[in-house]
Protein backbone atom coordinates (compact mmCIF):
# COMPACT_ATOMS: atom_id res chain seq x y z
CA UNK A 1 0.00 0.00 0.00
CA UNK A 2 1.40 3.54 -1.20
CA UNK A 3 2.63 5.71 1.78
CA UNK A 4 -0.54 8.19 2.71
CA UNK A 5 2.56 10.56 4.66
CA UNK A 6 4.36 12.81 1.87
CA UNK A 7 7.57 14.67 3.11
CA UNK A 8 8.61 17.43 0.21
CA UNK A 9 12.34 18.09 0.88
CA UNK A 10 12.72 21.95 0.18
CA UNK A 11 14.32 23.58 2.88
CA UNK A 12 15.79 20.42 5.03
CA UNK A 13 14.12 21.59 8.21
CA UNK A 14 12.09 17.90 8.51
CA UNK A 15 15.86 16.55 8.73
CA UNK A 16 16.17 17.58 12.50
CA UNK A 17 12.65 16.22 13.59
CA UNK A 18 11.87 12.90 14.21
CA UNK A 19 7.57 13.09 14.48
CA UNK A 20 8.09 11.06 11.50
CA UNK A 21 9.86 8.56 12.46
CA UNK A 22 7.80 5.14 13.04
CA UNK A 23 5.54 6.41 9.88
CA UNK A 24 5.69 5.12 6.53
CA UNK A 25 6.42 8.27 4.45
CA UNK A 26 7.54 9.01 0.85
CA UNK A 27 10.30 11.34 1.01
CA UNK A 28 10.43 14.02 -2.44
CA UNK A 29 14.05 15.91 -2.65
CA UNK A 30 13.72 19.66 -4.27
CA UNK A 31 16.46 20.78 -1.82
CA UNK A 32 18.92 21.55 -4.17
CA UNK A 33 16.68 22.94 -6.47
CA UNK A 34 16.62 26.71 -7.42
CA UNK A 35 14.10 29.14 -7.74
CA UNK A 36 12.28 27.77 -4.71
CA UNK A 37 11.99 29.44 -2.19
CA UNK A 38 9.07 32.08 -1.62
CA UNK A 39 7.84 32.09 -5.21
CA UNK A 40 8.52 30.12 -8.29
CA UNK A 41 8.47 29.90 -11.94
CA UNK A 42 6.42 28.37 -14.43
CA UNK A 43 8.61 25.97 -15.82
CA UNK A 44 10.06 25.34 -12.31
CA UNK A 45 6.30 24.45 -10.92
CA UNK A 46 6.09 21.90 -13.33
CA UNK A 47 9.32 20.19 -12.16
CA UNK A 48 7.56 19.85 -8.57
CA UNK A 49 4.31 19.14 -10.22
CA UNK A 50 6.10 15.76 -12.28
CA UNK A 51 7.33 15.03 -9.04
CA UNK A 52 4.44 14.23 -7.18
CA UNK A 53 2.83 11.01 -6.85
CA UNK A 54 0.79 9.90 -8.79
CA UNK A 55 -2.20 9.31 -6.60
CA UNK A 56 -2.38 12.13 -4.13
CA UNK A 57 -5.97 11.45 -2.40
CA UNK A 58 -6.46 11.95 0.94
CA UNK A 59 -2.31 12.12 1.12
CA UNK A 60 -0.99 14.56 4.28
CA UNK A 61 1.82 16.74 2.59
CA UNK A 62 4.40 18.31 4.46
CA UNK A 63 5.62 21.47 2.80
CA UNK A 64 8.75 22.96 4.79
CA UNK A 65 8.56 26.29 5.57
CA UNK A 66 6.23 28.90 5.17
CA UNK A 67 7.94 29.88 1.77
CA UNK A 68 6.89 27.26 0.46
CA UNK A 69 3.00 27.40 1.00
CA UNK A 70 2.58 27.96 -2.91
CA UNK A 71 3.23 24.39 -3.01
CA UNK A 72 -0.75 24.13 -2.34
CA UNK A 73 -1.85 25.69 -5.25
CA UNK A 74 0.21 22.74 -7.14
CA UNK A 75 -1.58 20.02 -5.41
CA UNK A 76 -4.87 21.66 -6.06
CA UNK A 77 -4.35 21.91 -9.29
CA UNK A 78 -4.55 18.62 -9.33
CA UNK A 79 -8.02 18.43 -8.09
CA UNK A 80 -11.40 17.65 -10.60
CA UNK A 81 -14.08 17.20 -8.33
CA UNK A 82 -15.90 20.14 -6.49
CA UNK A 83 -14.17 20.81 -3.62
CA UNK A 84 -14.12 23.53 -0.91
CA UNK A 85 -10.25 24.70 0.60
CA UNK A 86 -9.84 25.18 4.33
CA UNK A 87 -7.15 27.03 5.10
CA UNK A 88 -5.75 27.84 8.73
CA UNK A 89 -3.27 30.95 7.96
CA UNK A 90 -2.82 34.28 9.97
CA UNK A 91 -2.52 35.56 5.99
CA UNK A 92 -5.01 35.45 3.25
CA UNK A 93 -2.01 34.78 0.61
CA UNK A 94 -4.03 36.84 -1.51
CA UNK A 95 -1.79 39.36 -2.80
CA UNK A 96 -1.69 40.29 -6.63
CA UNK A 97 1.07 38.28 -8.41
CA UNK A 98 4.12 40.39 -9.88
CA UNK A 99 3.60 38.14 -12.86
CA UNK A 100 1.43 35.48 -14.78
CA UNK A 101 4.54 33.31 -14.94
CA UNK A 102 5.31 33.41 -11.23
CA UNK A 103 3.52 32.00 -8.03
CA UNK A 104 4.41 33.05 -4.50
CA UNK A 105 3.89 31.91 -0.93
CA UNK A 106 1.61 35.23 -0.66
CA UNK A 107 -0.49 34.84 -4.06
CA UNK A 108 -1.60 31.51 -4.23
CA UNK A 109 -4.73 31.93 -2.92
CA UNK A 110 -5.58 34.62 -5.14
CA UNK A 111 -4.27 32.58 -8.28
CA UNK A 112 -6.19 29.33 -7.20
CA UNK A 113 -9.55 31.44 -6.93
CA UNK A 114 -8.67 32.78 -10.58
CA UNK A 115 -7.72 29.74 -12.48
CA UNK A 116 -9.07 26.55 -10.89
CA UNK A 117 -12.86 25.64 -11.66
CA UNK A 118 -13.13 23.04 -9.03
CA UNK A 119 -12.58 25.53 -6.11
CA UNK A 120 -16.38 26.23 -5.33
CA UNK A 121 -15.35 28.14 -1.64
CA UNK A 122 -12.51 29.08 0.36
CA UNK A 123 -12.71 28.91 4.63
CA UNK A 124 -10.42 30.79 5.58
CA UNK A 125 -9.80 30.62 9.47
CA UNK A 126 -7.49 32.45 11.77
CA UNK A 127 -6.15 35.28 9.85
CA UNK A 128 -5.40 38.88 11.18
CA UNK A 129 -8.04 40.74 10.24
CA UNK A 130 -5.87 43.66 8.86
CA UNK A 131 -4.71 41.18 6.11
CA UNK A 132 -8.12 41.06 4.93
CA UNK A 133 -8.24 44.32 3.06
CA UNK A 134 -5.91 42.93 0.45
CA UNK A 135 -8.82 40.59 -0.88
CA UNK A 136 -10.32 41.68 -4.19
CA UNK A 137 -14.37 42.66 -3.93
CA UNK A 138 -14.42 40.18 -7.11
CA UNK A 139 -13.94 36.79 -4.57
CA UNK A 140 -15.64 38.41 -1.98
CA UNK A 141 -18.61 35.55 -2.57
CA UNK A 142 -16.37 32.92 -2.78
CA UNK A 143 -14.86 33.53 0.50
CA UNK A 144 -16.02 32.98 4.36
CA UNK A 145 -13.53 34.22 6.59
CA UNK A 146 -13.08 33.56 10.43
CA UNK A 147 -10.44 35.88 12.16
CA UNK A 148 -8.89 35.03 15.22
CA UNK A 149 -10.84 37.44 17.40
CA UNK A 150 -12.88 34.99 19.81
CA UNK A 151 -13.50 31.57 19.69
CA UNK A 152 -14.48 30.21 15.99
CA UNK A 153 -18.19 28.55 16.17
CA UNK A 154 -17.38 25.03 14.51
CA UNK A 155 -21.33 25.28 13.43
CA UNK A 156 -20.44 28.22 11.37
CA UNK A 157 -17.95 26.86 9.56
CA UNK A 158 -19.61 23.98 8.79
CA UNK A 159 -22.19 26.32 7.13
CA UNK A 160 -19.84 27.81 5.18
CA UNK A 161 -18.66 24.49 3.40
CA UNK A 162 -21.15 24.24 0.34
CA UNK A 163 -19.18 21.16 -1.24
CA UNK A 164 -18.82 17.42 0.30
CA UNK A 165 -14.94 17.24 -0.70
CA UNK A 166 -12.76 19.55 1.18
CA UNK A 167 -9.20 19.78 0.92
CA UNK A 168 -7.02 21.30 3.88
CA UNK A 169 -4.53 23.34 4.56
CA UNK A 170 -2.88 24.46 7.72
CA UNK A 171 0.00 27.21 8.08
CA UNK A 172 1.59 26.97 11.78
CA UNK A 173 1.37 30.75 11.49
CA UNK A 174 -1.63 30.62 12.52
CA UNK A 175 -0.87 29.31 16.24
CA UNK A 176 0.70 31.46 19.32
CA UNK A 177 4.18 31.13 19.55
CA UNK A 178 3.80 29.00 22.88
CA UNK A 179 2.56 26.37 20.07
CA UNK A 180 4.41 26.48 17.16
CA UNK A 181 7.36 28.94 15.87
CA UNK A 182 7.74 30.13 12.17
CA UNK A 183 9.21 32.74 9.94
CA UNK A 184 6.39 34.94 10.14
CA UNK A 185 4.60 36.76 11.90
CA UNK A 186 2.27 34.69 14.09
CA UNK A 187 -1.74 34.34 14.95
CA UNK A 188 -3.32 33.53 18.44
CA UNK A 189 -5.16 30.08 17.75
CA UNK A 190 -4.11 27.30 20.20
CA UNK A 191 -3.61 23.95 18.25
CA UNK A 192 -6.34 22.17 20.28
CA UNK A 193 -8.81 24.76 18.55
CA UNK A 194 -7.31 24.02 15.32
CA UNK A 195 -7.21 20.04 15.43
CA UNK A 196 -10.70 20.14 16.78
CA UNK A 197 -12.07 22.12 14.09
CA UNK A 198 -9.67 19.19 11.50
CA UNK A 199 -11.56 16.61 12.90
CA UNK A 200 -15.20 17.54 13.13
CA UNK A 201 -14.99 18.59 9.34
CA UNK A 202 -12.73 16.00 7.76
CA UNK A 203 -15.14 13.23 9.78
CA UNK A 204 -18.17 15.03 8.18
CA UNK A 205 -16.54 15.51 4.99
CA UNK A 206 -14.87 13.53 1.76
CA UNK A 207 -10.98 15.07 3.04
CA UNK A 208 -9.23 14.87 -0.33
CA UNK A 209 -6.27 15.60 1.16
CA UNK A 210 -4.18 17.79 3.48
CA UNK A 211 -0.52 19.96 3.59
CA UNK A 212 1.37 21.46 6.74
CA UNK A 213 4.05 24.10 6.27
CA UNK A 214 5.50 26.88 8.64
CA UNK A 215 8.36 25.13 9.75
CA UNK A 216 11.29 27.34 11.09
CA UNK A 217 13.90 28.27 9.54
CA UNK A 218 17.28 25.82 10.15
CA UNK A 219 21.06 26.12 8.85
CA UNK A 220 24.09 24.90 10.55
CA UNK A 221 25.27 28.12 11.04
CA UNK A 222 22.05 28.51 13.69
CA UNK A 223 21.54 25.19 14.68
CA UNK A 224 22.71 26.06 18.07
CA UNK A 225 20.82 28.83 18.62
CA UNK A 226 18.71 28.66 21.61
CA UNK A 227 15.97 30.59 19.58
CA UNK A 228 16.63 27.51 16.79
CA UNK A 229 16.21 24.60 19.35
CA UNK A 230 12.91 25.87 21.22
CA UNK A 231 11.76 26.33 17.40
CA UNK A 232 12.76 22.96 16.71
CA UNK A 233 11.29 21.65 19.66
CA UNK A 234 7.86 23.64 19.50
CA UNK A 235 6.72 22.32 15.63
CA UNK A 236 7.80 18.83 16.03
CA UNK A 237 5.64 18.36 19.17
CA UNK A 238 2.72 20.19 17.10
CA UNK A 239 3.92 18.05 13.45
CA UNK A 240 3.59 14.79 15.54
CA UNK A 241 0.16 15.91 16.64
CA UNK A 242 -1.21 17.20 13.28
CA UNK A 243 0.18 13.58 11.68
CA UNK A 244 -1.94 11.74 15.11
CA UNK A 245 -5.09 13.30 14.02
CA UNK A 246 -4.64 12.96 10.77
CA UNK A 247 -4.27 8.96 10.92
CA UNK A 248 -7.15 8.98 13.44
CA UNK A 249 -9.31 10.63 10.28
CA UNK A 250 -8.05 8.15 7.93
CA UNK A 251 -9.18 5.07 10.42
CA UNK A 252 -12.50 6.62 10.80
CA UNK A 253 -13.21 6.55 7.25
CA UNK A 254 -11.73 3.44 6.22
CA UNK A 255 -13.78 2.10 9.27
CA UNK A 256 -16.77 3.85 7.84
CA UNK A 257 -16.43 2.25 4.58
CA UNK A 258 -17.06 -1.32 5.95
């Protein structure tokens, strides 16, 4: 049976957790590739595209960093059937791209609303309210949006969703800093509140499939960093919890199913 765990190698930061370790997971390398990191190329999104495997339902995707949240947009891209995104970010990642050729860690959102025909809805929970005056008035109706001001009625969101197939994605910037650390700036939302909303829709839901990114930043010239070790520390404790609920979705539908 194919591996449902996908690791995509980017920035090496997965290479100094071990959340991972008693999984079986399908490592993909792009770490020495170039023109990577925060925004990409055409040419160079089809590269990561072909690299994907070939069957990517219901997979959880590990991204790497923030930078590398564009990644998304690739994997739905992939998707035919009507499907709604939920995405956890403190950002809306809906800002204009500098180019039809290019897609960033801040644009996808934006370019997945513009040029994919299965994306009926986006949920887009946790972000800083500030961010949302960068959203175009055109996607206004395709958009339900949940800031982090008080706690998030699960009944609402559910109301939001007009599709059965949901795909989701989760940005640790969208957690306090006593949860996860990234390299941006950060939300409020505890990861209890977060896996709790994961499960009640993906149990109520066809989950096509799921990605994680906002890891920290790691080189070996800070690797010893006190700042670098808490980080370290912080989002594998929250990646091994994110992959726990994750399996615990995939049992409940495979027990469903008989």
């Amino acid at each position: 049976m194919d591996s449902k765990i996908v690791m995509l190698n980017f920035d090496r930061s997965y290479l100094h957790q071990d959340f991972f370790k008693n999984e079986s997971v399908q490592w993909i390398d792009f770490a020495d590739m170039l023109g990577v990191h925060m925004f990409c190329e055409k040419h160079t999104a089809q590269q990561i595209t072909a690299a994907f495997p070939e069957n990517m339902d219901r997979k959880l995707a590990f991204l790497g960093g923030g930078n590398f949240h564009y990644v998304s947009y690739l994997l739905l891209s992939k998707i035919t059937k009507p499907f709604s995104l939920v995405l956890f970010d403190h950002h809306t990642d809906m800002m204009p791209s500098p180019s039809e050729e290019l897609i960033s860690c801040g644009s996808w959102v934006l370019k997945a609303l513009e040029k994919l025909p299965a994306l009926q809805k986006v949920v887009l929970i946790g972000v800083n309210e500030q961010w949302q005056q960068q959203i175009p008035h055109e996607f206004l109706h395709k958009l339900s949006i949940f800031p982090k001001t008080t706690s998030i009625p699960i009944a609402s969101v559910r109301q939001a969703i007009p599709t059965k197939n949901i795909y989701i994605s989760l940005d640790k910037d969208v957690l306090a800093l006593s949860e996860a650390r990234t390299n941006w700036d950060q939300g409020t939302m505890l990861l209890n509140e977060v896996l709790s909303i994961i499960e009640v829709l993906a149990k109520e839901s066809h989950l096509l499939g799921m990605d994680v990114c906002g890891e920290f930043p790691f080189t070996p010239q800070t690797a010893e960093r006190t700042k670098t070790k808490i980080a370290l520390r912080k989002n594998n404790f929250a990646n091994s919890r994110i992959l726990k609920a994750y399996k615990e979705i995939h049992t409940y539908h495979l027990s469903a199913q008989n």
